[in-house]
C-alpha atoms as a PDB file:
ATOM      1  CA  UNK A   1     -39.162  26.027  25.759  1.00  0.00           C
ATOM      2  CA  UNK A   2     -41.234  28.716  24.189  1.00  0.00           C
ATOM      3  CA  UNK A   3     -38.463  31.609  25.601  1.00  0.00           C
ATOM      4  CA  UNK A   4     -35.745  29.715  25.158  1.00  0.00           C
ATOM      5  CA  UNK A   5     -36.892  29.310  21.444  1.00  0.00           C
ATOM      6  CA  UNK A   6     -37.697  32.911  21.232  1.00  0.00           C
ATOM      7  CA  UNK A   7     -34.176  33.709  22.832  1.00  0.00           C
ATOM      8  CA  UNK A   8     -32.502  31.700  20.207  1.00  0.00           C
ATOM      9  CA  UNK A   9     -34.084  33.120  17.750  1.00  0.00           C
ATOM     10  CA  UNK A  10     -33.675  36.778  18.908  1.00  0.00           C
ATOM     11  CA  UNK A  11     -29.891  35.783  19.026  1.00  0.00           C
ATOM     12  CA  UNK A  12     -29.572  34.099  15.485  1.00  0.00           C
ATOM     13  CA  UNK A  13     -31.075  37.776  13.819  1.00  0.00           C
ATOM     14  CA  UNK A  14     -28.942  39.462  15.782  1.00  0.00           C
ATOM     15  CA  UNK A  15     -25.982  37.250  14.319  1.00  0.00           C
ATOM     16  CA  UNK A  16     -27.856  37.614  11.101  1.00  0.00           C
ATOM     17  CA  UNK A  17     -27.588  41.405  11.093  1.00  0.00           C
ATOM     18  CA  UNK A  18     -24.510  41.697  12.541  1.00  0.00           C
ATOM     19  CA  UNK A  19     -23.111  39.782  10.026  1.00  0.00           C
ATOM     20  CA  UNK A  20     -24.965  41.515   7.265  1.00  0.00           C
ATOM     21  CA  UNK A  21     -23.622  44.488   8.267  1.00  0.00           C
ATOM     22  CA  UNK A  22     -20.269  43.659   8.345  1.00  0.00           C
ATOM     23  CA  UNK A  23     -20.680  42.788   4.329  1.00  0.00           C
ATOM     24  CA  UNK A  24     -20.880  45.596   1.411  1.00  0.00           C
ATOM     25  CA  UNK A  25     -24.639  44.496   0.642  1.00  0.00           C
ATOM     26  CA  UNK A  26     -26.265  47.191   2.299  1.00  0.00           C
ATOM     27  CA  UNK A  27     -23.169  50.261   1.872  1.00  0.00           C
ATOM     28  CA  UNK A  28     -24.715  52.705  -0.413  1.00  0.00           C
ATOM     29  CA  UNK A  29     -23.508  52.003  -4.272  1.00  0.00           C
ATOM     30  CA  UNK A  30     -21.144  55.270  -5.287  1.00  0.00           C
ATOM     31  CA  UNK A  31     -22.677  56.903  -8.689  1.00  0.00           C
ATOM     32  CA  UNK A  32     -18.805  57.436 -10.894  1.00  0.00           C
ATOM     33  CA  UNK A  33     -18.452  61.707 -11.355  1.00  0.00           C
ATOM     34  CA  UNK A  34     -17.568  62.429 -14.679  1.00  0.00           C
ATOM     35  CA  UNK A  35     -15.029  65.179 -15.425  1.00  0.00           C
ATOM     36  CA  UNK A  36     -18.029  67.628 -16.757  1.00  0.00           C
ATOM     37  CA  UNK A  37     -19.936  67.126 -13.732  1.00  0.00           C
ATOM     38  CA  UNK A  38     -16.415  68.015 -11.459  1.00  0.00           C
ATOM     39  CA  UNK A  39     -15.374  71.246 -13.661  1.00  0.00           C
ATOM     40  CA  UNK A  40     -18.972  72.698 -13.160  1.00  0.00           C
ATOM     41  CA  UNK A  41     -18.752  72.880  -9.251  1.00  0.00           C
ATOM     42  CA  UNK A  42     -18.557  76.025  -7.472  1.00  0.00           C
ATOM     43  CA  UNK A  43     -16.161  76.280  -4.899  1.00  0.00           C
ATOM     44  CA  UNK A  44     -15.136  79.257  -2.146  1.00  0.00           C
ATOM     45  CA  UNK A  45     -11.959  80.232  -1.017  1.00  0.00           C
ATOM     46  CA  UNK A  46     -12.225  80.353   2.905  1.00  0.00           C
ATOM     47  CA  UNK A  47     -10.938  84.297   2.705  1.00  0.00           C
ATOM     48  CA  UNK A  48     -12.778  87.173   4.922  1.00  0.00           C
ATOM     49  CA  UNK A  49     -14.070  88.076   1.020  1.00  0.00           C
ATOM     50  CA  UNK A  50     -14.442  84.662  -0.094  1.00  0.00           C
ATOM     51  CA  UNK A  51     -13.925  84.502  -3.925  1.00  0.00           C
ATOM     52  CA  UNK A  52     -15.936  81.767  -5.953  1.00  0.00           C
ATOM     53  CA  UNK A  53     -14.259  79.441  -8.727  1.00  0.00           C
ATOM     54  CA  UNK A  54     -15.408  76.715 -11.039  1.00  0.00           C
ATOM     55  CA  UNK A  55     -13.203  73.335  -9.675  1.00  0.00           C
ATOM     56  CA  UNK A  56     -11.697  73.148 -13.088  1.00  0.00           C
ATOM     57  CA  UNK A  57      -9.179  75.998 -12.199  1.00  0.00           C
ATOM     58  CA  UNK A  58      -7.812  73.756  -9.610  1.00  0.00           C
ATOM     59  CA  UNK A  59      -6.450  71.468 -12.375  1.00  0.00           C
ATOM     60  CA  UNK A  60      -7.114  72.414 -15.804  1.00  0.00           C
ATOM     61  CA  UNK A  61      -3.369  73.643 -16.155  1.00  0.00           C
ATOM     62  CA  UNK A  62      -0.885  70.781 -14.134  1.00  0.00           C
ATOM     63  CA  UNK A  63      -3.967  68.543 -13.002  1.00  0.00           C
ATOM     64  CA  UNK A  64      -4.265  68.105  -9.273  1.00  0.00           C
ATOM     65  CA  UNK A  65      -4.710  66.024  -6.079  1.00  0.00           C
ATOM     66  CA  UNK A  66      -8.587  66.156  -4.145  1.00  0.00           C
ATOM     67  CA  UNK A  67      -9.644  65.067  -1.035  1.00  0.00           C
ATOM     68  CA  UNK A  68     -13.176  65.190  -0.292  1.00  0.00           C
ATOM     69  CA  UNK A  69     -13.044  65.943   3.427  1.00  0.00           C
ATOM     70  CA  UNK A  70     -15.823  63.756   5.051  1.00  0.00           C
ATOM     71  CA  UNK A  71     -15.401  66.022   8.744  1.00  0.00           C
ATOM     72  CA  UNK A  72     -12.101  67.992   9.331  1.00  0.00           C
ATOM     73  CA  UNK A  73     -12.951  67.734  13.193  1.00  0.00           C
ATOM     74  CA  UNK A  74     -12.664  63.608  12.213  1.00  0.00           C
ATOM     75  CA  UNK A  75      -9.676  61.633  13.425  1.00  0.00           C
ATOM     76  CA  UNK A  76      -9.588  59.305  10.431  1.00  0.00           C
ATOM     77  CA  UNK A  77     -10.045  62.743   8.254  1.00  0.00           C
ATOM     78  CA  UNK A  78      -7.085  63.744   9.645  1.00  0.00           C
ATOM     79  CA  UNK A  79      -5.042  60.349   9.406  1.00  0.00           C
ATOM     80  CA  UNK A  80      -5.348  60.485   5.515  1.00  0.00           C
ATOM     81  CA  UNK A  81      -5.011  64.295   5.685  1.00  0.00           C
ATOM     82  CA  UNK A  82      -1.543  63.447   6.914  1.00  0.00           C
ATOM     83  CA  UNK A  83      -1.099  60.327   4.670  1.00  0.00           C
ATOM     84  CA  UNK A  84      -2.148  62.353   1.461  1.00  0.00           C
ATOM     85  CA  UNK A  85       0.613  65.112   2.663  1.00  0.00           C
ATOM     86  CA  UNK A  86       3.221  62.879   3.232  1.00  0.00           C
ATOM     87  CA  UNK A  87       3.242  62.338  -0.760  1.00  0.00           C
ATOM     88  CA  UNK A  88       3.223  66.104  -0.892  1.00  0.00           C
ATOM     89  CA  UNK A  89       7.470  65.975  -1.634  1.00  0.00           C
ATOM     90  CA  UNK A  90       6.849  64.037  -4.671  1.00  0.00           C
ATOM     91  CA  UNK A  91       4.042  66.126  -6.130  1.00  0.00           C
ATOM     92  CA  UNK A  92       5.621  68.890  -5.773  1.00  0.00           C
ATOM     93  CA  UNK A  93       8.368  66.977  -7.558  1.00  0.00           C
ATOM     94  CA  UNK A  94       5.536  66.035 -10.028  1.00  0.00           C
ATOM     95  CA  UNK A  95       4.727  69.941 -10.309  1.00  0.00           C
ATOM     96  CA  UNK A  96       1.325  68.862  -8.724  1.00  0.00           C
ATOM     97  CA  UNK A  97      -0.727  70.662  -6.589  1.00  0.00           C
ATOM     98  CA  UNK A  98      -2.263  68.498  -3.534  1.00  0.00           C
ATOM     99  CA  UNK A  99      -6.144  70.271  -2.548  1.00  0.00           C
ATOM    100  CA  UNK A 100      -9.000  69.486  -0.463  1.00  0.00           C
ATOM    101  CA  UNK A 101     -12.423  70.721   0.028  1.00  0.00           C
ATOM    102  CA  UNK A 102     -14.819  70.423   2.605  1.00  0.00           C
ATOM    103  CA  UNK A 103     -18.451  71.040   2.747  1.00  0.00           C
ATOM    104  CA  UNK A 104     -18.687  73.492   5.926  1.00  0.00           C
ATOM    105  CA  UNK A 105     -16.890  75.709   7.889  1.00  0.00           C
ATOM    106  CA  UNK A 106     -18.042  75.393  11.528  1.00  0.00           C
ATOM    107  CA  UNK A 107     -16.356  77.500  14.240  1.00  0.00           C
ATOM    108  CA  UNK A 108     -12.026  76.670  14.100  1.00  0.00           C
ATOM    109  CA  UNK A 109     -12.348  73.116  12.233  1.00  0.00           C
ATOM    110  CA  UNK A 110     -10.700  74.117   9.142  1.00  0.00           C
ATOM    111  CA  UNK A 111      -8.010  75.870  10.678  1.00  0.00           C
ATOM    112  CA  UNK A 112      -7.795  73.122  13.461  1.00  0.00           C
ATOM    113  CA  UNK A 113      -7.412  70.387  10.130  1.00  0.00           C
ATOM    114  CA  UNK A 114      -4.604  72.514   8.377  1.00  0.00           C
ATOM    115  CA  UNK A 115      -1.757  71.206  10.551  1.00  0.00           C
ATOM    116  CA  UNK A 116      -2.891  67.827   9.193  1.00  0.00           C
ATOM    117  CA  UNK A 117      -2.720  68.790   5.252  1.00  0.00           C
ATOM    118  CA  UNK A 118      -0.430  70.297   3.488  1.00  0.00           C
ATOM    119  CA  UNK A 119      -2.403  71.633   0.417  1.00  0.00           C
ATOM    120  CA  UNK A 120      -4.887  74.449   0.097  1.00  0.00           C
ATOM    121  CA  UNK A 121      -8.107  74.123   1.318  1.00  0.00           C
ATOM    122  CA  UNK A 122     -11.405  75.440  -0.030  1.00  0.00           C
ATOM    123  CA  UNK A 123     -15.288  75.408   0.362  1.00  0.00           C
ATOM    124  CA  UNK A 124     -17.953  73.542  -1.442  1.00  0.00           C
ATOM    125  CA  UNK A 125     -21.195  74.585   0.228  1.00  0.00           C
ATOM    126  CA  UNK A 126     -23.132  72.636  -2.319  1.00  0.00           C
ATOM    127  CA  UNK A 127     -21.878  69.244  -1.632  1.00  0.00           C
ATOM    128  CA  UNK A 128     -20.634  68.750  -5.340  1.00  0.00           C
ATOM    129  CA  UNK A 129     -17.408  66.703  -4.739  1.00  0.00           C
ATOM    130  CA  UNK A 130     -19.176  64.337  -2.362  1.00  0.00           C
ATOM    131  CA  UNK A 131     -21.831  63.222  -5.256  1.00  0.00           C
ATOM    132  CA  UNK A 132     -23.373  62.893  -8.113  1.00  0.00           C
ATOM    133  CA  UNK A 133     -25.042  61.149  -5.823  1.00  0.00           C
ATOM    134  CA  UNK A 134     -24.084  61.947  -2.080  1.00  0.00           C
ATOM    135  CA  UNK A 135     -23.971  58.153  -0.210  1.00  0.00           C
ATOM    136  CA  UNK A 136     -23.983  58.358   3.895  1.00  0.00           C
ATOM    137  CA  UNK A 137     -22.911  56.233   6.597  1.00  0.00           C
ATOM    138  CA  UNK A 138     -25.157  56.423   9.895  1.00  0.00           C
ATOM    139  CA  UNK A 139     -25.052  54.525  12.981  1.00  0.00           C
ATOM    140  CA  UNK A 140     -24.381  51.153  10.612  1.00  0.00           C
ATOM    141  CA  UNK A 141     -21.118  52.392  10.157  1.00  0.00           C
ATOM    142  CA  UNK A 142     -20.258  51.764  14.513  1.00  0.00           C
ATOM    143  CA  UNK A 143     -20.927  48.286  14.048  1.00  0.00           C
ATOM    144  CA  UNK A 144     -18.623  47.417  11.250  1.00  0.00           C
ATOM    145  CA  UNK A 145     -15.669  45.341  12.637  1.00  0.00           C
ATOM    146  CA  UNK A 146     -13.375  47.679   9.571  1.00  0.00           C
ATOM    147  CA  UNK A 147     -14.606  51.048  10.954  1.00  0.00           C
ATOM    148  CA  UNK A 148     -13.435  49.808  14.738  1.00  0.00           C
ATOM    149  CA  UNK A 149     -10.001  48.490  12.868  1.00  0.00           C
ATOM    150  CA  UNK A 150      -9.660  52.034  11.261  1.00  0.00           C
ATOM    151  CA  UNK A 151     -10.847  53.621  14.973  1.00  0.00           C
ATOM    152  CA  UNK A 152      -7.801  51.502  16.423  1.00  0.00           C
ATOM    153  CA  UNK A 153      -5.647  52.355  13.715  1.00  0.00           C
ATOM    154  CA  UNK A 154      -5.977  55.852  13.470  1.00  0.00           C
ATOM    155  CA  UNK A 155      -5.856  56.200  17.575  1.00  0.00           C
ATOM    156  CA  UNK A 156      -2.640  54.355  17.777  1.00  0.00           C
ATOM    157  CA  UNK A 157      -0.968  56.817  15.252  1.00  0.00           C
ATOM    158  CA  UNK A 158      -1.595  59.098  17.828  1.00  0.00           C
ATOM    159  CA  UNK A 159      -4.777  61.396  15.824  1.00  0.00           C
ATOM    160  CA  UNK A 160      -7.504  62.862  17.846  1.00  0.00           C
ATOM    161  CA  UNK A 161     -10.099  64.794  16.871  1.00  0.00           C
ATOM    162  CA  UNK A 162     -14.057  65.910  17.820  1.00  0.00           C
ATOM    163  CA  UNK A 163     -17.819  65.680  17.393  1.00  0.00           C
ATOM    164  CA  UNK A 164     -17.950  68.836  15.392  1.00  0.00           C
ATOM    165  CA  UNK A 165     -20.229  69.428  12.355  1.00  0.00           C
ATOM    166  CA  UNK A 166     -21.892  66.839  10.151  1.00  0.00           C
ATOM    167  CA  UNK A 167     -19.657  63.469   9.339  1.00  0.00           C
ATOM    168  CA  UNK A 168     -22.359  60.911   7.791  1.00  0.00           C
ATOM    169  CA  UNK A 169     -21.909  62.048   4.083  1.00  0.00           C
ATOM    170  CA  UNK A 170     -18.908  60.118   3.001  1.00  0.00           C
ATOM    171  CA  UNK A 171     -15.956  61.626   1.200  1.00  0.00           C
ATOM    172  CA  UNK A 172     -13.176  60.629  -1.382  1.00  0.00           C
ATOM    173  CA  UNK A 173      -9.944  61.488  -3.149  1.00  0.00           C
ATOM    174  CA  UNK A 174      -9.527  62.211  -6.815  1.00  0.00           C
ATOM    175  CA  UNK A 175      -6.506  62.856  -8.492  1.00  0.00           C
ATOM    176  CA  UNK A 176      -7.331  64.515 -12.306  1.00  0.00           C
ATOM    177  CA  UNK A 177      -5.303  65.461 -14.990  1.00  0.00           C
ATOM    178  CA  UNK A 178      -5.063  68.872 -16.765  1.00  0.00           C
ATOM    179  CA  UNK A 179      -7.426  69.734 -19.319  1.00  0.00           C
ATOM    180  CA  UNK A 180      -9.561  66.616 -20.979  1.00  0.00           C
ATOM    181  CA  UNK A 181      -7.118  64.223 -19.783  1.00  0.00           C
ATOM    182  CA  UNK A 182     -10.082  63.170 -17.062  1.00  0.00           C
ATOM    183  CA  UNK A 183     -10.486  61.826 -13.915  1.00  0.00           C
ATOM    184  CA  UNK A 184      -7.555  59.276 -13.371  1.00  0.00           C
ATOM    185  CA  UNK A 185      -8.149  57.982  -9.838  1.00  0.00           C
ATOM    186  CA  UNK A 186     -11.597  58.271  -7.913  1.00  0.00           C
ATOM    187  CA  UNK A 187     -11.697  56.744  -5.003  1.00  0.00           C
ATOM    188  CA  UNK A 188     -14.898  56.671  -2.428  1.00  0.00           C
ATOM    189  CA  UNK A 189     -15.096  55.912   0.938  1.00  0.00           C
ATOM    190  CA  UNK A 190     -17.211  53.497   1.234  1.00  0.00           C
ATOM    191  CA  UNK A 191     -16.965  53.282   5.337  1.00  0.00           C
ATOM    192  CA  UNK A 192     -15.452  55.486   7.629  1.00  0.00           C
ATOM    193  CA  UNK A 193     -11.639  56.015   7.776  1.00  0.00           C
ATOM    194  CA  UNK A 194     -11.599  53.641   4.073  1.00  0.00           C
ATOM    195  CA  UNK A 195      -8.292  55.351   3.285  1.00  0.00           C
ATOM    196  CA  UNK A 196      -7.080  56.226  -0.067  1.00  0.00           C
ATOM    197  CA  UNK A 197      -4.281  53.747  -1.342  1.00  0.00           C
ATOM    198  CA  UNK A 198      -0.992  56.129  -1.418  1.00  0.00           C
ATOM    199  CA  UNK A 199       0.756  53.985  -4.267  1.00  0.00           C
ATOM    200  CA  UNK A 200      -2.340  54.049  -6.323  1.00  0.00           C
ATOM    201  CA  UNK A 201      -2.320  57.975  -5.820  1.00  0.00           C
ATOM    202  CA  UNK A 202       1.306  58.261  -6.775  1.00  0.00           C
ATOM    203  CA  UNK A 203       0.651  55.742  -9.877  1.00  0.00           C
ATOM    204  CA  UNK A 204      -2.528  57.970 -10.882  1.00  0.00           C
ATOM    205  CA  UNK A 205      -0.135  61.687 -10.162  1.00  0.00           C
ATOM    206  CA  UNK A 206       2.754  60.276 -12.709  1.00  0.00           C
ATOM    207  CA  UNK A 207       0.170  59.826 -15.540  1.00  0.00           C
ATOM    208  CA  UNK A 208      -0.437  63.368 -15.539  1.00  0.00           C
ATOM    209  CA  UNK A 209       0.477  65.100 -18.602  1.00  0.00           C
ATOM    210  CA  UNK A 210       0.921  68.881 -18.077  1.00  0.00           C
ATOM    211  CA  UNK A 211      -0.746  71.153 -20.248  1.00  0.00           C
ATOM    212  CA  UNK A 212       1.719  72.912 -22.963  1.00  0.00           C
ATOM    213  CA  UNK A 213       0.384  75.966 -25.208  1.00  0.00           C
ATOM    214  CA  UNK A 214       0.513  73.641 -28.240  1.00  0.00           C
ATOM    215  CA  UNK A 215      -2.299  71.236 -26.458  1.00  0.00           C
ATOM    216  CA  UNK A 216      -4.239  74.261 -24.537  1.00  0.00           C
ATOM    217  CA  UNK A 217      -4.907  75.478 -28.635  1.00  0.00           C
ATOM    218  CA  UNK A 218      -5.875  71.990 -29.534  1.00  0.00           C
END
């Protein structure tokens, strides 16, 4: 009785934790960026002679379009890569421009990850986009029953991808508007492959208001 007792009970925490871990109790709480904090980071163009640029230059004129690239190597990276460029037609429409940064360059991964988006891509060796406070996913994230629906998901759309470079610190999509108008979608992934709602994106884009000389001397 005494190992079938300690059996069950090995099983029920098991259950326990599994269970737990399948609930947003334990996912690490995302800390909202403000648009001070955003226009302040450095970022690199991925050039030979890399030139460096304060993130507000990305937007400050038409506003813009950001995803936070978690791993470009990443199959789910490069499902919403695709997703985020199929709205590409209508930003450009918009007279938006659609980015994304990512955090390293290791060996081909950002060139491998261009077919996949349609925007310009630049570095932000600092981390900046993926705070104010940078929230990871480690091996909790494998036994998520969401995760394995976004594995399935993103395999059956036909994306592959590799183990290449570091894929724990969790990324995001922002879309801001041009000078003060602020940050008017941030959304964080708050598990792996937690995709970016396209309408909400699109809903966020035609709020923009383009700067015009009369507001840039305001």
């Amino acid at each position: 009785m005494g190992m079938w007792s300690i059996g069950a009970g090995a099983i029920g925490a098991a259950a326990l934790a599994l269970l737990l871990a399948n609930t947003d109790v334990f996912l690490p709480k995302p800390q909202k960026a403000t648009l001070e904090y955003l226009e302040d980071i450095d970022l690199k163009t991925l050039e030979k002679e890399p030139m460096t640029f304060k993130a507000k230059a990305l937007w400050e004129n038409n506003g813009a379009v950001i995803m936070a690239v978690r791993r470009p190597g990443c199959f789910l990276c490069r499902e919403e890569a695709a997703d985020l460029s199929s709205l590409k037609p209508k930003l450009d429409e918009l007279g938006i421009p659609l980015y994304a940064v990512v955090k390293e360059q290791v060996k081909t991964e950002v060139k491998d990850f261009q077919p996949y988006f349609k925007g310009e891509i630049f570095l932000d060796e600092k981390k900046k986009f993926y705070g104010p406070e940078r929230r990871k996913m480690m091996f909790m994230g494998f036994v998520r029953l969401g995760v394995w629906y976004n594995f399935f998901r993103a395999r059956s759309g036909g994306f592959s991808g590799n183990l290449e470079g570091e894929g724990f610190i969790l990324g995001g999509v922002f879309v801001v508007g041009p000078g003060k108008q602020g940050i008017l979608l941030e959304h964080r992934e708050k598990e792996f492959g937690d995709k970016v709602n396209l309408v909400s994106v699109l809903e966020a884009a035609r709020k923009i208001k383009p700067q015009t000389s009369t507001s840039e001397k305001k």
